[in-house]
PDB file of N, CA and C in Angstrom:
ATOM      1  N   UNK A   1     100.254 102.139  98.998  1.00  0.00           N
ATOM      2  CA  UNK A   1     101.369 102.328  99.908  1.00  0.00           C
ATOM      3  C   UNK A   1     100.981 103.382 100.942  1.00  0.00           C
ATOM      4  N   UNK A   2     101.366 103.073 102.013  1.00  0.00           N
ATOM      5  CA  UNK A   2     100.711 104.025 103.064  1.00  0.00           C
ATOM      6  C   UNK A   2     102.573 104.730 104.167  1.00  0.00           C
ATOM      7  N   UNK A   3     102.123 105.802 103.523  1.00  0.00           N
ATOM      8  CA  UNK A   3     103.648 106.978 104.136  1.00  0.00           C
ATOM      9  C   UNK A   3     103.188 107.612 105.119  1.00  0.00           C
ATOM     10  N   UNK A   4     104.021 107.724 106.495  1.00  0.00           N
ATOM     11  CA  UNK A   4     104.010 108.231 107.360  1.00  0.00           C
ATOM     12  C   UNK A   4     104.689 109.823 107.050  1.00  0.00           C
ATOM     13  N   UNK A   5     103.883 110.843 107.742  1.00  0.00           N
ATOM     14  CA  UNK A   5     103.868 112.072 107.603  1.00  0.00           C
ATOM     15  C   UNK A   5     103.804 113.140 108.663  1.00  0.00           C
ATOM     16  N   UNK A   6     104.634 113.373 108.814  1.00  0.00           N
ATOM     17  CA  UNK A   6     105.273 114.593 110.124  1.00  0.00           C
ATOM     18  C   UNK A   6     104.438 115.870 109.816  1.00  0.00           C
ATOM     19  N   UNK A   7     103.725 116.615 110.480  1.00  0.00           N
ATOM     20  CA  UNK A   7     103.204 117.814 110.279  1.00  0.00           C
ATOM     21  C   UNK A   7     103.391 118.345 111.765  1.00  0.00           C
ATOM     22  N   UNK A   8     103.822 119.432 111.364  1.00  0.00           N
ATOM     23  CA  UNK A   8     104.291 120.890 112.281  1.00  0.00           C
ATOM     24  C   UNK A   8     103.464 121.774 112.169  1.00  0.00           C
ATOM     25  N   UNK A   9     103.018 122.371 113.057  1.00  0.00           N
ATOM     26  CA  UNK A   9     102.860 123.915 113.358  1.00  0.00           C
ATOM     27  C   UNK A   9     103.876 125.175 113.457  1.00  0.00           C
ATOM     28  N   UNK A  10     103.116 125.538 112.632  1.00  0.00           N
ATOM     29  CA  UNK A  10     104.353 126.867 112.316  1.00  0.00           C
ATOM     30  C   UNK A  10     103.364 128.341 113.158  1.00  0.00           C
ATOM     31  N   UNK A  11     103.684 129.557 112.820  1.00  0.00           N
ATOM     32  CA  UNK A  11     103.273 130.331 113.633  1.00  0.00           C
ATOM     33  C   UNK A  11     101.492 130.428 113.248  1.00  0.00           C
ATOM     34  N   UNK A  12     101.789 130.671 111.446  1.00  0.00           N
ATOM     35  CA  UNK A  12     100.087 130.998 111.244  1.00  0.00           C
ATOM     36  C   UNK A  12      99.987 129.396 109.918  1.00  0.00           C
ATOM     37  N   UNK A  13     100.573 128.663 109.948  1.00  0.00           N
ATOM     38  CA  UNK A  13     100.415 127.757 108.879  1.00  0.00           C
ATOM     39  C   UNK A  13     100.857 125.827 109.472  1.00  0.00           C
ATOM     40  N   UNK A  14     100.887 125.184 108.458  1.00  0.00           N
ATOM     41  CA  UNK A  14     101.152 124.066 108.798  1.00  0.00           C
ATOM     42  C   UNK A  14     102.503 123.758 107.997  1.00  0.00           C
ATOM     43  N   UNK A  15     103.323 122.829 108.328  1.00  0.00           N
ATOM     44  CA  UNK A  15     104.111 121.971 107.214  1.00  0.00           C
ATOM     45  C   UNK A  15     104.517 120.592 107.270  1.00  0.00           C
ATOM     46  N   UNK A  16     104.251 119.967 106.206  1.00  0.00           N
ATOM     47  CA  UNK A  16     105.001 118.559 106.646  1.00  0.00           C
ATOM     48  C   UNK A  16     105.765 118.242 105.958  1.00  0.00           C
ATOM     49  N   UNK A  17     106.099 116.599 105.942  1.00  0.00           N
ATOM     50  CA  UNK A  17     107.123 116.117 105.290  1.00  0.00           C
ATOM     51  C   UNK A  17     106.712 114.191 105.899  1.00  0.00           C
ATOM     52  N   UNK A  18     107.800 113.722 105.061  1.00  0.00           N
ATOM     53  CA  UNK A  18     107.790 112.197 105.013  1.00  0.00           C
ATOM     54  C   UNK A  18     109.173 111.960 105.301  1.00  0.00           C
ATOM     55  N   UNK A  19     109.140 111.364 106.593  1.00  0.00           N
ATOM     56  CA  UNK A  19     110.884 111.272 106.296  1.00  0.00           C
ATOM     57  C   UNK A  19     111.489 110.064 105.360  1.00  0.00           C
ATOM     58  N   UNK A  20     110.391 109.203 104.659  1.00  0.00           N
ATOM     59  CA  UNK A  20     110.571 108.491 103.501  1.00  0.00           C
ATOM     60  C   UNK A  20     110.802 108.603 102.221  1.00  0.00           C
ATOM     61  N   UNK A  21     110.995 110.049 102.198  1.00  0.00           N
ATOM     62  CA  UNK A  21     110.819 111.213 100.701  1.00  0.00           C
ATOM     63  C   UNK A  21     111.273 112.373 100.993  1.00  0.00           C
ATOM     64  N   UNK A  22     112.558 112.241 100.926  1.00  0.00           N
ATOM     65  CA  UNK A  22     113.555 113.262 101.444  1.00  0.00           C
ATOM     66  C   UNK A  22     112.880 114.184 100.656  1.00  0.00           C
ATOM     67  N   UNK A  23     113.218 115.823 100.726  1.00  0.00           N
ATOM     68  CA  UNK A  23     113.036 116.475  99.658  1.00  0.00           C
ATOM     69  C   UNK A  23     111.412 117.021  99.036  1.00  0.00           C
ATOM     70  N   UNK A  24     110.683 116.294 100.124  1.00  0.00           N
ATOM     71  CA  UNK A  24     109.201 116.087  99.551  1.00  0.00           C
ATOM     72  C   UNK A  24     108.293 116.792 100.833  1.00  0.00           C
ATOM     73  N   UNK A  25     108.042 118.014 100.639  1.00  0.00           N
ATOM     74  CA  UNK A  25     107.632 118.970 101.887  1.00  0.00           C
ATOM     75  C   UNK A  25     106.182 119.728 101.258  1.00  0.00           C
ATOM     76  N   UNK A  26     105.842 120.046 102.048  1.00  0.00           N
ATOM     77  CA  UNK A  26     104.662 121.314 101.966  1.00  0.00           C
ATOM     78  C   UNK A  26     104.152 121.834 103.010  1.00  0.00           C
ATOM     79  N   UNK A  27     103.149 122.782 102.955  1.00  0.00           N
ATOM     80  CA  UNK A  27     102.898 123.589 104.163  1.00  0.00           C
ATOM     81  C   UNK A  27     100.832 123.928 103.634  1.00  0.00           C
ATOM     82  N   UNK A  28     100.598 123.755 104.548  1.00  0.00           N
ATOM     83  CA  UNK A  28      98.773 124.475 104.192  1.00  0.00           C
ATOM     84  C   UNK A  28      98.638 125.466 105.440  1.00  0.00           C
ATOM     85  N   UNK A  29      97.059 126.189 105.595  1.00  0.00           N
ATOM     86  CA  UNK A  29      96.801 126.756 106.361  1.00  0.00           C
ATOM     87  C   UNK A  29      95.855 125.853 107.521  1.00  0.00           C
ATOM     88  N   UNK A  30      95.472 124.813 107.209  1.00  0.00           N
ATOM     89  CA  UNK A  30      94.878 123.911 108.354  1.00  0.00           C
ATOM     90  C   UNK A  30      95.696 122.420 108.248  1.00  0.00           C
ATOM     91  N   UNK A  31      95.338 121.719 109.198  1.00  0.00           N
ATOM     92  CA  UNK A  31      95.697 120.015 108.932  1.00  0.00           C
ATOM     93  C   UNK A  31      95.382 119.891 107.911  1.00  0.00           C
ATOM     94  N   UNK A  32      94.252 119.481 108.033  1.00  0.00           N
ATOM     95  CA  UNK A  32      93.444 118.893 106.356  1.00  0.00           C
ATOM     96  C   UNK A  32      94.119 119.343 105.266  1.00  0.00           C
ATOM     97  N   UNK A  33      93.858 120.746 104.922  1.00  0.00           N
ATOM     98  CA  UNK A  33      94.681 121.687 103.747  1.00  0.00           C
ATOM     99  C   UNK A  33      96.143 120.480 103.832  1.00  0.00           C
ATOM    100  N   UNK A  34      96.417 120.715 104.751  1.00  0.00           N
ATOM    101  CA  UNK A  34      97.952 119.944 104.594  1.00  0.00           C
ATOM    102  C   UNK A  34      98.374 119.031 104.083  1.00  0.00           C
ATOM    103  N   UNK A  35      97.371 117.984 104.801  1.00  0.00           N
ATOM    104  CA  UNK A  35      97.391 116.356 104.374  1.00  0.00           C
ATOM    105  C   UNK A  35      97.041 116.746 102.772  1.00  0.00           C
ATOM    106  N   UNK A  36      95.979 117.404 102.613  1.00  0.00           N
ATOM    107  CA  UNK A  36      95.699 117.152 101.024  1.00  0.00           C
ATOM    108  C   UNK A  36      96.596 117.795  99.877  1.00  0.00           C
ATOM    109  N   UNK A  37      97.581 118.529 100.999  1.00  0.00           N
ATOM    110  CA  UNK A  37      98.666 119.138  99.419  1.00  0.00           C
ATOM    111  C   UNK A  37      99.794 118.241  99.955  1.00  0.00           C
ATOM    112  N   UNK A  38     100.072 117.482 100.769  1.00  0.00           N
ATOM    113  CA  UNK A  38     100.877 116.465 100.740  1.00  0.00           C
ATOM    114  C   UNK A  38     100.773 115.471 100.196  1.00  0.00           C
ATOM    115  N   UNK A  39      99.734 114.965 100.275  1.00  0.00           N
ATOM    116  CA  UNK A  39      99.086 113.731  99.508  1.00  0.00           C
ATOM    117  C   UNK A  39      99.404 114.100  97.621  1.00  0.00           C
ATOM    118  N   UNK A  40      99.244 115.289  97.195  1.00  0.00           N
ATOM    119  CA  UNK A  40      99.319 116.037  96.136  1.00  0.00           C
ATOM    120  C   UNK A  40     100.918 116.320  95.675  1.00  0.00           C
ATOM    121  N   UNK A  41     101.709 116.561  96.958  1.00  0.00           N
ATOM    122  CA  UNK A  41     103.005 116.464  96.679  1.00  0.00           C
ATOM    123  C   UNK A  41     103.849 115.005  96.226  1.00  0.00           C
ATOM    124  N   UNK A  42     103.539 114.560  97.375  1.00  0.00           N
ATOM    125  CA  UNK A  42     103.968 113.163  97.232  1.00  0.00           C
ATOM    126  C   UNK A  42     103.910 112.431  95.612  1.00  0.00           C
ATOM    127  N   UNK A  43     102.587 112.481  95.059  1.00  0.00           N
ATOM    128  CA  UNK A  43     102.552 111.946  93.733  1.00  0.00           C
ATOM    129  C   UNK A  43     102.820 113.218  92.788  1.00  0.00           C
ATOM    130  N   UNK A  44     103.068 114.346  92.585  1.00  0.00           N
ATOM    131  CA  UNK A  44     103.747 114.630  91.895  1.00  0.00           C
ATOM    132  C   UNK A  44     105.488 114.622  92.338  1.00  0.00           C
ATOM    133  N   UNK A  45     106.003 114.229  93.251  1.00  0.00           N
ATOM    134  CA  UNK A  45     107.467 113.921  93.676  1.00  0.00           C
ATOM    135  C   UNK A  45     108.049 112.682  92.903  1.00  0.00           C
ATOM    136  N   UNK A  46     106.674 111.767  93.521  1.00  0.00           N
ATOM    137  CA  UNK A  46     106.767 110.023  92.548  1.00  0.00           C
ATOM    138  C   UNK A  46     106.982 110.105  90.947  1.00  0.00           C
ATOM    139  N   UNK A  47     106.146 111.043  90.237  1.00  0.00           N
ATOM    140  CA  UNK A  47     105.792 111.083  88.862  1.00  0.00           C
ATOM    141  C   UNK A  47     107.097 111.760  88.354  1.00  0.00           C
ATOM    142  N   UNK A  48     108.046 112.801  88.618  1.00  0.00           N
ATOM    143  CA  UNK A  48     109.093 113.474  89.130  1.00  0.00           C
ATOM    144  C   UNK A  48     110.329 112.222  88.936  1.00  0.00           C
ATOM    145  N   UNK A  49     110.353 111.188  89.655  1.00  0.00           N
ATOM    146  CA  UNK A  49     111.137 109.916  90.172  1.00  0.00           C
ATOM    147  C   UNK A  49     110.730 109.143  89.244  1.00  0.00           C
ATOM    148  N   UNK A  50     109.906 108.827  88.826  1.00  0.00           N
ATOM    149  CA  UNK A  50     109.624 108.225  87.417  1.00  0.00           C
ATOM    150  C   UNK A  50     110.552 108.427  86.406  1.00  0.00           C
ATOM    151  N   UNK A  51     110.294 109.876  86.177  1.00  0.00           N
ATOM    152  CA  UNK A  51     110.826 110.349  84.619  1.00  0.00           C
ATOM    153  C   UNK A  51     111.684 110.393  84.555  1.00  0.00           C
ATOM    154  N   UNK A  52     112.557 110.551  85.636  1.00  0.00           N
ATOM    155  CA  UNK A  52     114.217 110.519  85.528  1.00  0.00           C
ATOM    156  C   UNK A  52     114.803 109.053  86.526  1.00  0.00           C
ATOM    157  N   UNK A  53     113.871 107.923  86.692  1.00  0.00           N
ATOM    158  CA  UNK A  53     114.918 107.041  86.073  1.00  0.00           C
ATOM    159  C   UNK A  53     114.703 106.573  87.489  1.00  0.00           C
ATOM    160  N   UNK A  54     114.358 107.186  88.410  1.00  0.00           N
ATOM    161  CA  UNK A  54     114.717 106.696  90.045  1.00  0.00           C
ATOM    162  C   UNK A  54     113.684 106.047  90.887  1.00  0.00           C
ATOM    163  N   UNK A  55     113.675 105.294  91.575  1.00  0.00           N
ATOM    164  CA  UNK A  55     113.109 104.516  92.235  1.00  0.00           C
ATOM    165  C   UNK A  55     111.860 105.046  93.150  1.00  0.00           C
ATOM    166  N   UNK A  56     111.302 104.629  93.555  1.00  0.00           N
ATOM    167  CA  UNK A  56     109.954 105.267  94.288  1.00  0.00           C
ATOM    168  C   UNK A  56     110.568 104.922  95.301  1.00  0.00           C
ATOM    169  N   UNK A  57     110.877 105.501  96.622  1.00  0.00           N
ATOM    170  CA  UNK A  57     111.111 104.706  98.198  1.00  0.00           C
ATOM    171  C   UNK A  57     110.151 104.259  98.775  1.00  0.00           C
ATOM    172  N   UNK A  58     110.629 102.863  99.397  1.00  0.00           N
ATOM    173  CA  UNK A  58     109.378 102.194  99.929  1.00  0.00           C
ATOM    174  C   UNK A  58     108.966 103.026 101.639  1.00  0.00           C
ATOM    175  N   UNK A  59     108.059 102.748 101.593  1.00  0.00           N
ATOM    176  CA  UNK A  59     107.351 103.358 103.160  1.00  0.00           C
ATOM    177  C   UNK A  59     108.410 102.900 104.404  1.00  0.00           C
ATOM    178  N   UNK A  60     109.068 103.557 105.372  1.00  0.00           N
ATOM    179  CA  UNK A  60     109.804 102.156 106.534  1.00  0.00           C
ATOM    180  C   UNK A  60     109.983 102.988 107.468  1.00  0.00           C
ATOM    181  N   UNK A  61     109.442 104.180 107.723  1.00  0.00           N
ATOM    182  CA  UNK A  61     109.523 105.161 109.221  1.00  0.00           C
ATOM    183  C   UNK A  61     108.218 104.278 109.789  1.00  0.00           C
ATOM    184  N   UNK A  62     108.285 104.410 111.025  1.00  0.00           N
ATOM    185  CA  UNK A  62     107.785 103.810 112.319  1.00  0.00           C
ATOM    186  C   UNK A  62     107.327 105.112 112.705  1.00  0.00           C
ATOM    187  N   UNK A  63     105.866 105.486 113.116  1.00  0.00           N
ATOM    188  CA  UNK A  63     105.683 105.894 114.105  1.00  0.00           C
ATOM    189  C   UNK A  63     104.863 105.627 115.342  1.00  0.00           C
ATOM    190  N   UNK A  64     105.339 106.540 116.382  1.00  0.00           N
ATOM    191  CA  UNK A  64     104.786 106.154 117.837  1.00  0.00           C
ATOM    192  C   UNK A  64     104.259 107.118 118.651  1.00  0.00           C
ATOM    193  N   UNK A  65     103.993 107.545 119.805  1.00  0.00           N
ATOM    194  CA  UNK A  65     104.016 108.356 121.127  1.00  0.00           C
ATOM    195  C   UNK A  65     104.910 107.819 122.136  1.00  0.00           C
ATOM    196  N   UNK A  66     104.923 108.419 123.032  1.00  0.00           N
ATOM    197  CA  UNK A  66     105.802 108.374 124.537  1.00  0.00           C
ATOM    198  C   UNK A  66     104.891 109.040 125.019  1.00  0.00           C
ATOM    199  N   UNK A  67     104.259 108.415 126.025  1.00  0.00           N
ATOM    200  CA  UNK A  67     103.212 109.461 126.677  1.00  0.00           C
ATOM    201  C   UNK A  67     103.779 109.793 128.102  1.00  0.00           C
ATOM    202  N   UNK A  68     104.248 110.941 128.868  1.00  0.00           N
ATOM    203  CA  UNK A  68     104.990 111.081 130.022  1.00  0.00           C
ATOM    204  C   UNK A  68     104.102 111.809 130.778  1.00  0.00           C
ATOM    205  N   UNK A  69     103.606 111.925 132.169  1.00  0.00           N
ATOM    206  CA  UNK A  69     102.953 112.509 133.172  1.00  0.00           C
ATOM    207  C   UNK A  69     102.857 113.768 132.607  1.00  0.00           C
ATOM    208  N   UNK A  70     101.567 114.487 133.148  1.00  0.00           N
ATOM    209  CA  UNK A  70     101.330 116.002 132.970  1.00  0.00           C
ATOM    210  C   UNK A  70     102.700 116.634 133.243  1.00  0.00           C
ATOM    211  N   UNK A  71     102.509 116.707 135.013  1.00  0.00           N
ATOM    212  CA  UNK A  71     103.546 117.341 135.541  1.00  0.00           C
ATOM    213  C   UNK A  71     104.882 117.183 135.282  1.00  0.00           C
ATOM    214  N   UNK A  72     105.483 115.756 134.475  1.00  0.00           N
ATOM    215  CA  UNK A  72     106.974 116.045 133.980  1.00  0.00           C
ATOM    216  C   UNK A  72     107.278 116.539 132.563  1.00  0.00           C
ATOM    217  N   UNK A  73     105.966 116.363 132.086  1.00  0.00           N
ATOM    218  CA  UNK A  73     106.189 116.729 130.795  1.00  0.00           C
ATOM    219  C   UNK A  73     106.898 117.898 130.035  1.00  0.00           C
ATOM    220  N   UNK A  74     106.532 119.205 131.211  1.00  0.00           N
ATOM    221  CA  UNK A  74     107.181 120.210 131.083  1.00  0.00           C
ATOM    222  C   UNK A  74     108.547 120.332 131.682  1.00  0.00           C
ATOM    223  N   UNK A  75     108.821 119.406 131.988  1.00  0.00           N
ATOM    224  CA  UNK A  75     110.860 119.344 132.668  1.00  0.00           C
ATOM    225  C   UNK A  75     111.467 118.799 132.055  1.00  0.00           C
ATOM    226  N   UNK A  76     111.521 118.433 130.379  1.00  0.00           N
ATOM    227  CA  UNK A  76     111.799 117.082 129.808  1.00  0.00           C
ATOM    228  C   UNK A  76     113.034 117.750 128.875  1.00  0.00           C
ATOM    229  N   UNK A  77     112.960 119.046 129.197  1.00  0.00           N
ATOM    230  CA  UNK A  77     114.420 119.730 128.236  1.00  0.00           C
ATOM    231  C   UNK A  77     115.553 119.556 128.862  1.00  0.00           C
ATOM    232  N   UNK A  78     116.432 119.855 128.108  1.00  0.00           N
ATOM    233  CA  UNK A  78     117.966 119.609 128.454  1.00  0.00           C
ATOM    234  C   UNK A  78     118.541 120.880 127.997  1.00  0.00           C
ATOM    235  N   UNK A  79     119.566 121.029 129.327  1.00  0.00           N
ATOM    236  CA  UNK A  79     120.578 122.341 128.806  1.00  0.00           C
ATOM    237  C   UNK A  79     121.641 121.936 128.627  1.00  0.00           C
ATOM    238  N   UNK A  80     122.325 122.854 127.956  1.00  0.00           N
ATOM    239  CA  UNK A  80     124.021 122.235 127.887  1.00  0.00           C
ATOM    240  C   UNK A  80     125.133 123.521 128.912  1.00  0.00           C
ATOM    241  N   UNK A  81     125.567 122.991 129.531  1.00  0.00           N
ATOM    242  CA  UNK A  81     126.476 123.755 130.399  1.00  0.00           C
ATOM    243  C   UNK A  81     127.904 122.953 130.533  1.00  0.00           C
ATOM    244  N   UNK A  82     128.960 123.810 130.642  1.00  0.00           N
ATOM    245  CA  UNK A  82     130.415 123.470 130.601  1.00  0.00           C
ATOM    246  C   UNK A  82     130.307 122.348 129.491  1.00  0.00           C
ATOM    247  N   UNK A  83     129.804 121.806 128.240  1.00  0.00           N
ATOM    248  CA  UNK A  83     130.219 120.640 127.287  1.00  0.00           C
ATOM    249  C   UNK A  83     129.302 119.465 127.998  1.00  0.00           C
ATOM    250  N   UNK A  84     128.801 119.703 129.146  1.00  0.00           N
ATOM    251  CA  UNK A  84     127.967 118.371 129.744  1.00  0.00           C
ATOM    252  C   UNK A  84     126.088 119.091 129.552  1.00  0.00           C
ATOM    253  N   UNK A  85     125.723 117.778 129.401  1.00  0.00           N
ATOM    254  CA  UNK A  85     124.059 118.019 129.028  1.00  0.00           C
ATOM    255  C   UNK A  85     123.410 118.089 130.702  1.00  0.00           C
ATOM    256  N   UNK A  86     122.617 118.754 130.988  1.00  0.00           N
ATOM    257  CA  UNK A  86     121.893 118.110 132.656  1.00  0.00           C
ATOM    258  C   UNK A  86     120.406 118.298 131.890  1.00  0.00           C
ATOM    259  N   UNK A  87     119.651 117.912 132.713  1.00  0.00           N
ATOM    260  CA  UNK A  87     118.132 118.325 132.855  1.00  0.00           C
ATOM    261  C   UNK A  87     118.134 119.586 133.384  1.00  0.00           C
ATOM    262  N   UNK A  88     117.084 120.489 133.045  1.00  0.00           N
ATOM    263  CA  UNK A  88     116.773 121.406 133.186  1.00  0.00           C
ATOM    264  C   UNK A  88     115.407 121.418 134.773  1.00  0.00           C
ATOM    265  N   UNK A  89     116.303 122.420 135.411  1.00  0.00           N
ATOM    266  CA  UNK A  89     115.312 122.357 136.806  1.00  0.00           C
ATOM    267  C   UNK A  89     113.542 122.750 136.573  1.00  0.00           C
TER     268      UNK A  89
END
């Protein structure tokens, strides 16, 4: 089964998660480190879901990119003013 896996940068570390496995997180000090204590999480989460009875979730997040121009890339936030959203100048 092949799970899609969100990893963040944090200030001095990494963390991810599966959004297929609620509940099922970790953090390393490089990518790699990461992937491999996720990979490590994940089946002890499964083995976890085993013993008490519950289902393994199947894989079904999608992922993608949006690739947007250099130059707009950095204008792509939104503020909120008076209850209405605008783009940010």
């Amino acid at each position: 089964m092949r799970y899609a896996i969100v990893i963040e940068k944090a200030r001095k570390n990494y963390s991810a998660y599966s959004p297929d496995v609620p509940g099922c997180i970790t953090t390393g000090k490089t990518v790699q480190q990461t992937l491999k204590n996720m990979r490590e999480a994940l089946l002890f989460h499964f083995d976890g879901l085993r013993e008490d009875g519950q289902a393994i979730p199947d894989p079904q997040a999608l992922v993608d990119y949006i690739e947007l121009p250099a130059k707009v890339a950095g204008h792509t936030s939104r503020r909120r003013r008076n209850g209405k959203t605008s783009a940010a100048a």
